[in-house]
C-alpha atoms as a PDB file:
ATOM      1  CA  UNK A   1      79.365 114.134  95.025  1.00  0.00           C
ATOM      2  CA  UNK A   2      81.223 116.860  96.264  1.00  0.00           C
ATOM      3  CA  UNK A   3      84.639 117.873  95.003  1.00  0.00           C
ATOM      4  CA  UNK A   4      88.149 117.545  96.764  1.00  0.00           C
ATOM      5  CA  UNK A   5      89.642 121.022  97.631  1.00  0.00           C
ATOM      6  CA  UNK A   6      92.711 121.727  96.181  1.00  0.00           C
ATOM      7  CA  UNK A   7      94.834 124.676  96.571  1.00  0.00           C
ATOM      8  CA  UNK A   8      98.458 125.404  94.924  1.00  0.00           C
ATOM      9  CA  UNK A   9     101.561 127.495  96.979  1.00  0.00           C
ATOM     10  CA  UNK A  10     104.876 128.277  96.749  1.00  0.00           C
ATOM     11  CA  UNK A  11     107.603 128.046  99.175  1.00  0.00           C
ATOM     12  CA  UNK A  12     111.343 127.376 100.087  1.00  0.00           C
ATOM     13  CA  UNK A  13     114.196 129.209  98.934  1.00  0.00           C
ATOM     14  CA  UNK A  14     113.310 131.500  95.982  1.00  0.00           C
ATOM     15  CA  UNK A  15     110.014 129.303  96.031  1.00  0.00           C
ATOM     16  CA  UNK A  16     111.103 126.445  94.705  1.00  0.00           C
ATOM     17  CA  UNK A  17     109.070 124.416  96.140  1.00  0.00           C
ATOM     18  CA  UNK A  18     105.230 123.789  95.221  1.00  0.00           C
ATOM     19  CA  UNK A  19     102.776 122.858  98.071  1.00  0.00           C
ATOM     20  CA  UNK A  20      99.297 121.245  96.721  1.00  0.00           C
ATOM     21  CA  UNK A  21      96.782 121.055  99.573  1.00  0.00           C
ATOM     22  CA  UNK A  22      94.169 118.631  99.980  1.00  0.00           C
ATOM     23  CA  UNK A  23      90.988 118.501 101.506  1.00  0.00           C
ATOM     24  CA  UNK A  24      88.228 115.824 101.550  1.00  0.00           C
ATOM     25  CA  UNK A  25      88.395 112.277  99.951  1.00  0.00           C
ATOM     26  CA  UNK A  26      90.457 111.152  96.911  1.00  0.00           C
ATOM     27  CA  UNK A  27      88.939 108.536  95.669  1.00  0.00           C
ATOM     28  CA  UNK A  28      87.605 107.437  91.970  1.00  0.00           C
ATOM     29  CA  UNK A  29      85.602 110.727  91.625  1.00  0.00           C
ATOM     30  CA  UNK A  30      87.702 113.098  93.000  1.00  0.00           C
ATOM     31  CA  UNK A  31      91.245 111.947  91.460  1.00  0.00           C
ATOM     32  CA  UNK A  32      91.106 113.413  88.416  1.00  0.00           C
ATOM     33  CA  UNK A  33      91.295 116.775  89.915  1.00  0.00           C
ATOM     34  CA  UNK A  34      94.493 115.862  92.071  1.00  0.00           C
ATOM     35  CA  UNK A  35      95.839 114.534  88.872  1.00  0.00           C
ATOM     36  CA  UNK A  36      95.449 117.886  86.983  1.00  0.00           C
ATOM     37  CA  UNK A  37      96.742 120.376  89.699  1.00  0.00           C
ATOM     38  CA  UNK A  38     100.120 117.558  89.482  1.00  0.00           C
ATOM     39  CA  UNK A  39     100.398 117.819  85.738  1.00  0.00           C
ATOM     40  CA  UNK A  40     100.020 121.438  85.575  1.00  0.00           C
ATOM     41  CA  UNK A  41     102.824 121.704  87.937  1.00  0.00           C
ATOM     42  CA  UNK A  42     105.077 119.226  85.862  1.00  0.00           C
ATOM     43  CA  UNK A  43     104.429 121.400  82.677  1.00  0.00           C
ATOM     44  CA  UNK A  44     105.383 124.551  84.135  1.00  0.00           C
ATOM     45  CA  UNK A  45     108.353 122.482  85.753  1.00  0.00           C
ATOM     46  CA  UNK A  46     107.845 122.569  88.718  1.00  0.00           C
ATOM     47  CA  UNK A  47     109.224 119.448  90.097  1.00  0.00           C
ATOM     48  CA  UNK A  48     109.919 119.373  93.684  1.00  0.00           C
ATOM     49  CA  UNK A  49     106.256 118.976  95.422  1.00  0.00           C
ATOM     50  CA  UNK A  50     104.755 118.534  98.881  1.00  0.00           C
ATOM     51  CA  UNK A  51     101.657 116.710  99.045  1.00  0.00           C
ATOM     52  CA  UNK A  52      99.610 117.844 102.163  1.00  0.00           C
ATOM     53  CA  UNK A  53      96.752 115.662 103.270  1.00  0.00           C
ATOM     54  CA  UNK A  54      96.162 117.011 106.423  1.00  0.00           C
ATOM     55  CA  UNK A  55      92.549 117.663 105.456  1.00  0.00           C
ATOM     56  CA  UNK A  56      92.497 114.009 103.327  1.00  0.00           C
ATOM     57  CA  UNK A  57      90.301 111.705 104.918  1.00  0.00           C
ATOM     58  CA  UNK A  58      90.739 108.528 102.300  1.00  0.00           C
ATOM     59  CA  UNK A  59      92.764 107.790 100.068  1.00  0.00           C
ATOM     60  CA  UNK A  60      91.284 104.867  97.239  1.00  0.00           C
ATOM     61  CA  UNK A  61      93.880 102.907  95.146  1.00  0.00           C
ATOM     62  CA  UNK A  62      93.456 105.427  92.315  1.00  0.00           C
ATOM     63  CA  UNK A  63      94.592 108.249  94.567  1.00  0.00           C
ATOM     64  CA  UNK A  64      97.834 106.313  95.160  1.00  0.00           C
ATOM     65  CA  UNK A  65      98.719 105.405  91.851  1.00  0.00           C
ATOM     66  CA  UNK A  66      98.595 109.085  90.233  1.00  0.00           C
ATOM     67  CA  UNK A  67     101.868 109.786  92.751  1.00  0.00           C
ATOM     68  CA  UNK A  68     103.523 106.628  92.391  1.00  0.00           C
ATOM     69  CA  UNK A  69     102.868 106.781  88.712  1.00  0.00           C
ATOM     70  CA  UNK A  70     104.193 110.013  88.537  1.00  0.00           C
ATOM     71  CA  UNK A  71     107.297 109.687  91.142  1.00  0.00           C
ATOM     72  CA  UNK A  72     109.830 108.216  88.476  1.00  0.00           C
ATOM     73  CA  UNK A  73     109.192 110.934  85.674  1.00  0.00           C
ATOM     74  CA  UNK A  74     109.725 113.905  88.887  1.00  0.00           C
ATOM     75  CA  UNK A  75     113.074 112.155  89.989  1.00  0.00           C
ATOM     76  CA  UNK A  76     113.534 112.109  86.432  1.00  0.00           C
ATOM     77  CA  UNK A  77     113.947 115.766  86.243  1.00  0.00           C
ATOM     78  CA  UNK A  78     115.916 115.701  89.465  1.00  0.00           C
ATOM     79  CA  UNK A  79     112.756 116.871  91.813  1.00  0.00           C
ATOM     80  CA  UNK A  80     110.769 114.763  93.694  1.00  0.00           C
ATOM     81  CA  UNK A  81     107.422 114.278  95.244  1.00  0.00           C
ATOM     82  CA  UNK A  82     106.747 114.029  99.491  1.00  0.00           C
ATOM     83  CA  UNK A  83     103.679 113.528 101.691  1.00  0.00           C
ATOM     84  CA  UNK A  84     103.198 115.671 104.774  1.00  0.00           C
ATOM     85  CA  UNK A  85     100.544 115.526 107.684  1.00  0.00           C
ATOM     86  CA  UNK A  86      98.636 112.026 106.737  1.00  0.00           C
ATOM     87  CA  UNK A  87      96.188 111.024 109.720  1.00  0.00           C
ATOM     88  CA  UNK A  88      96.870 107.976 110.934  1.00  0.00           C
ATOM     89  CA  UNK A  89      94.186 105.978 108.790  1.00  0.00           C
ATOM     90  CA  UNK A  90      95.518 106.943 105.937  1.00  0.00           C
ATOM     91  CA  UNK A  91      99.432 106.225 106.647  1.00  0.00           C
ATOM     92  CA  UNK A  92      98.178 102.740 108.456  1.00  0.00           C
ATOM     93  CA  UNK A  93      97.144 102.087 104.565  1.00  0.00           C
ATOM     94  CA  UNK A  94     100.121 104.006 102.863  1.00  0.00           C
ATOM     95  CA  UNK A  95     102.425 101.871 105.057  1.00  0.00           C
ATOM     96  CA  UNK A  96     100.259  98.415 104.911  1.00  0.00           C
ATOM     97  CA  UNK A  97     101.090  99.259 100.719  1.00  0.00           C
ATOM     98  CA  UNK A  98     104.514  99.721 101.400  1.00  0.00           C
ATOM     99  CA  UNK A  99     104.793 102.964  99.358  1.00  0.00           C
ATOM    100  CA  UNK A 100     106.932 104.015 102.181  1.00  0.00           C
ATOM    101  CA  UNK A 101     110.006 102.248 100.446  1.00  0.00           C
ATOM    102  CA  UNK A 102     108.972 105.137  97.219  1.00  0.00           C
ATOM    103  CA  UNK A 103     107.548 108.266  99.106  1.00  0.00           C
ATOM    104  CA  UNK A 104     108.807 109.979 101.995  1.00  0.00           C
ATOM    105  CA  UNK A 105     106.328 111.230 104.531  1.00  0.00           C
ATOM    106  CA  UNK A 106     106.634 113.623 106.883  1.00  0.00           C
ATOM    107  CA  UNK A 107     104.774 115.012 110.124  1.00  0.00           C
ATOM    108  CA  UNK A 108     105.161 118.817 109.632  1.00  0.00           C
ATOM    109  CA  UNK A 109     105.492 120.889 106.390  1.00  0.00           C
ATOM    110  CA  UNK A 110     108.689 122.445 107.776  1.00  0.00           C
ATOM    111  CA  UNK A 111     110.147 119.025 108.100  1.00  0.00           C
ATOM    112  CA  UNK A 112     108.986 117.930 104.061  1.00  0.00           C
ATOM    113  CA  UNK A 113     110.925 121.428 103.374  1.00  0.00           C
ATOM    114  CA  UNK A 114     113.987 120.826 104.925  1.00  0.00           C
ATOM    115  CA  UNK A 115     114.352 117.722 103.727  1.00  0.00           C
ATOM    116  CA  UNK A 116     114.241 118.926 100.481  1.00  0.00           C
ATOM    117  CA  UNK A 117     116.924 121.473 101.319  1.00  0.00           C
ATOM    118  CA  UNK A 118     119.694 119.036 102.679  1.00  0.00           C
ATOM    119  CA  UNK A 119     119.281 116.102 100.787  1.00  0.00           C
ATOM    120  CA  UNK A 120     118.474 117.210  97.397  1.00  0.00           C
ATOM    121  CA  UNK A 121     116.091 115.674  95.588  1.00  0.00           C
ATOM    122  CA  UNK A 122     117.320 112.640  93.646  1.00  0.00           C
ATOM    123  CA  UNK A 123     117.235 109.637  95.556  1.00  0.00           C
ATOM    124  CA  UNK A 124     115.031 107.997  98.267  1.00  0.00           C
ATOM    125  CA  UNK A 125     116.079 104.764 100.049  1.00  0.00           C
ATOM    126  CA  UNK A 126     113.680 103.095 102.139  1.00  0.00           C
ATOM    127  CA  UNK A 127     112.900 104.869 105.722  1.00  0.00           C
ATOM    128  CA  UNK A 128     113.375 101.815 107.945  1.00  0.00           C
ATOM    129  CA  UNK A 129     117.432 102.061 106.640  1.00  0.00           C
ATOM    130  CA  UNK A 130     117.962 105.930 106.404  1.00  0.00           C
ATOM    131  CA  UNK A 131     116.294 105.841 110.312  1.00  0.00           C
ATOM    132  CA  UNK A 132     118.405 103.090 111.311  1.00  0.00           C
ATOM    133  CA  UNK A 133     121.860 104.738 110.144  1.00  0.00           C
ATOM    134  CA  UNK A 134     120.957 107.902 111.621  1.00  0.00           C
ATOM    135  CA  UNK A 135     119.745 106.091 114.982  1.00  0.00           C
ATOM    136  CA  UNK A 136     122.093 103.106 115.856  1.00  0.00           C
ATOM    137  CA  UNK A 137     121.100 101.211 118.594  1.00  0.00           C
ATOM    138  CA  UNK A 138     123.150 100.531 121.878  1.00  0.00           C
ATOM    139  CA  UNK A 139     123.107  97.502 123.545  1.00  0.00           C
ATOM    140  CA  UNK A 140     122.851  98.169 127.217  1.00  0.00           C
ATOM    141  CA  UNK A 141     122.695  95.942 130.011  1.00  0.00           C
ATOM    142  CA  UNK A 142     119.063  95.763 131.971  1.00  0.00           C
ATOM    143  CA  UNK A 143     119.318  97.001 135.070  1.00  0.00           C
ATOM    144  CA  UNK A 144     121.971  99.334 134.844  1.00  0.00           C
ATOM    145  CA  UNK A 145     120.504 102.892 133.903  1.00  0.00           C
ATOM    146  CA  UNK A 146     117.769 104.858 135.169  1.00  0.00           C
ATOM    147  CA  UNK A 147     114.940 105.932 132.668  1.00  0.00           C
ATOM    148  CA  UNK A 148     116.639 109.180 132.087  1.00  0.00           C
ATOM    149  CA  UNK A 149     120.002 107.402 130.978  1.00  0.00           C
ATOM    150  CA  UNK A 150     117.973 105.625 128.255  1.00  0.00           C
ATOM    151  CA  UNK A 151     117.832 106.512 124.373  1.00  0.00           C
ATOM    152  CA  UNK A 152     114.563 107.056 122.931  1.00  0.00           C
ATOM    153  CA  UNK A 153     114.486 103.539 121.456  1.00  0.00           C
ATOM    154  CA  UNK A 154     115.308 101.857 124.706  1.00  0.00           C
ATOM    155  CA  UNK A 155     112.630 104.191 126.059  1.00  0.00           C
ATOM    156  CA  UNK A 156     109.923 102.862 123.536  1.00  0.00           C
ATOM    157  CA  UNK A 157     110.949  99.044 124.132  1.00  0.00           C
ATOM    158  CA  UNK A 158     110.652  99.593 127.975  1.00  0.00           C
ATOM    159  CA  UNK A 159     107.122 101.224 127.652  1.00  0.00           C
ATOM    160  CA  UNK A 160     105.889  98.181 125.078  1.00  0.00           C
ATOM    161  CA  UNK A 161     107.485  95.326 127.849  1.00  0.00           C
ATOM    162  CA  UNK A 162     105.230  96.816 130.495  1.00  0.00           C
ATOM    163  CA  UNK A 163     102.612  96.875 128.031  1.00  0.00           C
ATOM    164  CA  UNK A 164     102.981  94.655 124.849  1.00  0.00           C
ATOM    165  CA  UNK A 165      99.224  95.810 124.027  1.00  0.00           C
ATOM    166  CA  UNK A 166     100.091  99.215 123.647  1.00  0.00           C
ATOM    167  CA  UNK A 167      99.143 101.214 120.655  1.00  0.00           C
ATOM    168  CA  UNK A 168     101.127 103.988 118.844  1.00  0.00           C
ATOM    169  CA  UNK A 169      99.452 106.782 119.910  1.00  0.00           C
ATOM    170  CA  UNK A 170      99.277 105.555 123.695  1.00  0.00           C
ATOM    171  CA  UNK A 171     103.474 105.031 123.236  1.00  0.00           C
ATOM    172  CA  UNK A 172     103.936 108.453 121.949  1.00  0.00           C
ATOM    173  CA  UNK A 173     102.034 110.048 125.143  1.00  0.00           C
ATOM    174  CA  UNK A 174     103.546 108.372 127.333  1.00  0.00           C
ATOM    175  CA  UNK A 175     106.565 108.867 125.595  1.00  0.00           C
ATOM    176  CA  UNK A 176     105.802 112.255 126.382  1.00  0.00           C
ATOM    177  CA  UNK A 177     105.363 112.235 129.860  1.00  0.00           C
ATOM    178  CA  UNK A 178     107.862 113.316 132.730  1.00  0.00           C
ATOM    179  CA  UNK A 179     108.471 109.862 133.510  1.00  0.00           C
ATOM    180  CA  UNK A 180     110.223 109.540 129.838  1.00  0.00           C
ATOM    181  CA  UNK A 181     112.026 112.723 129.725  1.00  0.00           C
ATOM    182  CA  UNK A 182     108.943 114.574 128.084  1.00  0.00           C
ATOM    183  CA  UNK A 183     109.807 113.549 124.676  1.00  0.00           C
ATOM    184  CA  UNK A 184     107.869 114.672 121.604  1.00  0.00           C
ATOM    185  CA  UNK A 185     107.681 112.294 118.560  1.00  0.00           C
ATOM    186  CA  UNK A 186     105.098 112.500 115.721  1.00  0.00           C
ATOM    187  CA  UNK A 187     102.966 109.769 114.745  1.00  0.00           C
ATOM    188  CA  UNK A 188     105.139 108.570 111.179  1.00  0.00           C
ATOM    189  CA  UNK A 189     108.159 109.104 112.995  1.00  0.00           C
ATOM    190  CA  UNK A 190     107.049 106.767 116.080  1.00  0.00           C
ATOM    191  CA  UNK A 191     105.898 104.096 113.306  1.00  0.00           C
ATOM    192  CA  UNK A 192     108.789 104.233 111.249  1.00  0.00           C
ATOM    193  CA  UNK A 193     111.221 103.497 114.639  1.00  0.00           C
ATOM    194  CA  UNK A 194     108.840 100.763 116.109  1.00  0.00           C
ATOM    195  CA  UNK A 195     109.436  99.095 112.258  1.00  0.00           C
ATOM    196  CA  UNK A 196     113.177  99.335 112.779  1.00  0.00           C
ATOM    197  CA  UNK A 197     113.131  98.137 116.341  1.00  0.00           C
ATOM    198  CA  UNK A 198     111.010  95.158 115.204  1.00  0.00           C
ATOM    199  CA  UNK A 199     108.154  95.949 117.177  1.00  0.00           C
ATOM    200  CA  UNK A 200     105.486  97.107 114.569  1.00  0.00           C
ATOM    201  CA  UNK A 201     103.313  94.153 115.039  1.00  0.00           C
ATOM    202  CA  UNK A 202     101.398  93.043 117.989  1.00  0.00           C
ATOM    203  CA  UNK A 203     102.726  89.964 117.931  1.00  0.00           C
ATOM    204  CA  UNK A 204     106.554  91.289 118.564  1.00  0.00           C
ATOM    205  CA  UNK A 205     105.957  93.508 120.833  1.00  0.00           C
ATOM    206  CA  UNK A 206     104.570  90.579 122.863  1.00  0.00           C
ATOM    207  CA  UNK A 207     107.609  88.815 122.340  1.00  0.00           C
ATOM    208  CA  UNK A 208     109.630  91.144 123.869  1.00  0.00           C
ATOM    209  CA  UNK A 209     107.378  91.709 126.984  1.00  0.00           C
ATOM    210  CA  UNK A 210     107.575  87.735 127.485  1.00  0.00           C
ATOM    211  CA  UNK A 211     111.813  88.556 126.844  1.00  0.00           C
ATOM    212  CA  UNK A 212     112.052  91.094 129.422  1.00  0.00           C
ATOM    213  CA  UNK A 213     109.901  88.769 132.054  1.00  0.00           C
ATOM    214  CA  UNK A 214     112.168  86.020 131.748  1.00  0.00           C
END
């Protein structure tokens, strides 16, 4: 079977930051590999990492567990370890594991870095709660604002009550559509705010269109 592709780089101020790219499955075979490139980064101390699996199409159980059983010892040292670019297969499955309350994922590489230049690199709390404090919603009466007066979670739970059967992807386009004000959202981000709104499931986003009927 043919090997992952793996491929090591520096970046962030004074390159303090170490970017391992991925390409091609990690599963039972291929693991290994990601697990060396991770400990040879550790032993030269290099602690704050950026996972990219842009190019990752699967990710087996053993791929998971080298960076969650690695996480503690990096926050250990005061660094700590993020995922960037994960298709949407593979975050359905890193959030249906719930490794979002450990790892923090990102969209874009430039987002992974910046986050590791504000916040430091010592603590993670879950994203549903760091979103929420950052975000906090508004009640507003219905009827009373145009679409343009709306906040981008307003926005999202008017799109899902015209169409409860909506998927993530069809929200962000139309999210993203003059109607809505044109606004750009990335996939994680879009799934992280439909968890905190309480619409992540089919089931509750039906709820609300039934809500919004009455």
């Amino acid at each position: 079977m043919e090997g992952i592709q793996l491929s090591v780089e520096k970046t962030g101020i004074q390159n303090s930051i170490s970017v391992i790219k991925i390409g091609g499955y990690i599963d039972t075979t291929t693991s290994s590999e990601l697990e060396h490139a991770l400990n040879t980064l550790l032993k030269a101390g290099s602690y704050n990492i950026i996972i990219d699996l842009g190019n990752v199409d699967y990710v087996s159980s053993a791929g998971w567990g080298i960076f969650i059983s690695e996480i503690k010892g990096i926050r250990e040292k005061g660094g700590d370890l993020k995922l960037v670019r994960m298709i949407p297969e593979v975050y359905e499955v890193f959030e249906l594991l719930e490794f979002h309350y450990i790892l923090k994922a990102f969209d874009t590489l430039e987002e992974s870095i910046k986050d590791f230049e504000r916040t430091g690199t010592a603590h993670v709390e879950p994203l549903h709660k760091s979103e929420s404090r950052k975000e906090p919603q508004q009640k507003k009466m219905p009827g009373k604002e145009t679409t343009a007066e709306l906040s981008v979670q307003e926005k999202v739970k008017k799109i899902i009550s015209i169409n409860p059967d909506i998927g993530t992807t069809q929200i962000i386009r139309t999210l993203n559509s003059p109607q809505y004000g044109n606004i750009k959202i990335g996939f994680f981000k879009m799934r992280r705010m439909l968890k905190d709104l309480g619409l992540d499931s089919r089931q509750k986003r039906f709820e609300l269109s039934k809500t919004a009927q009455d």
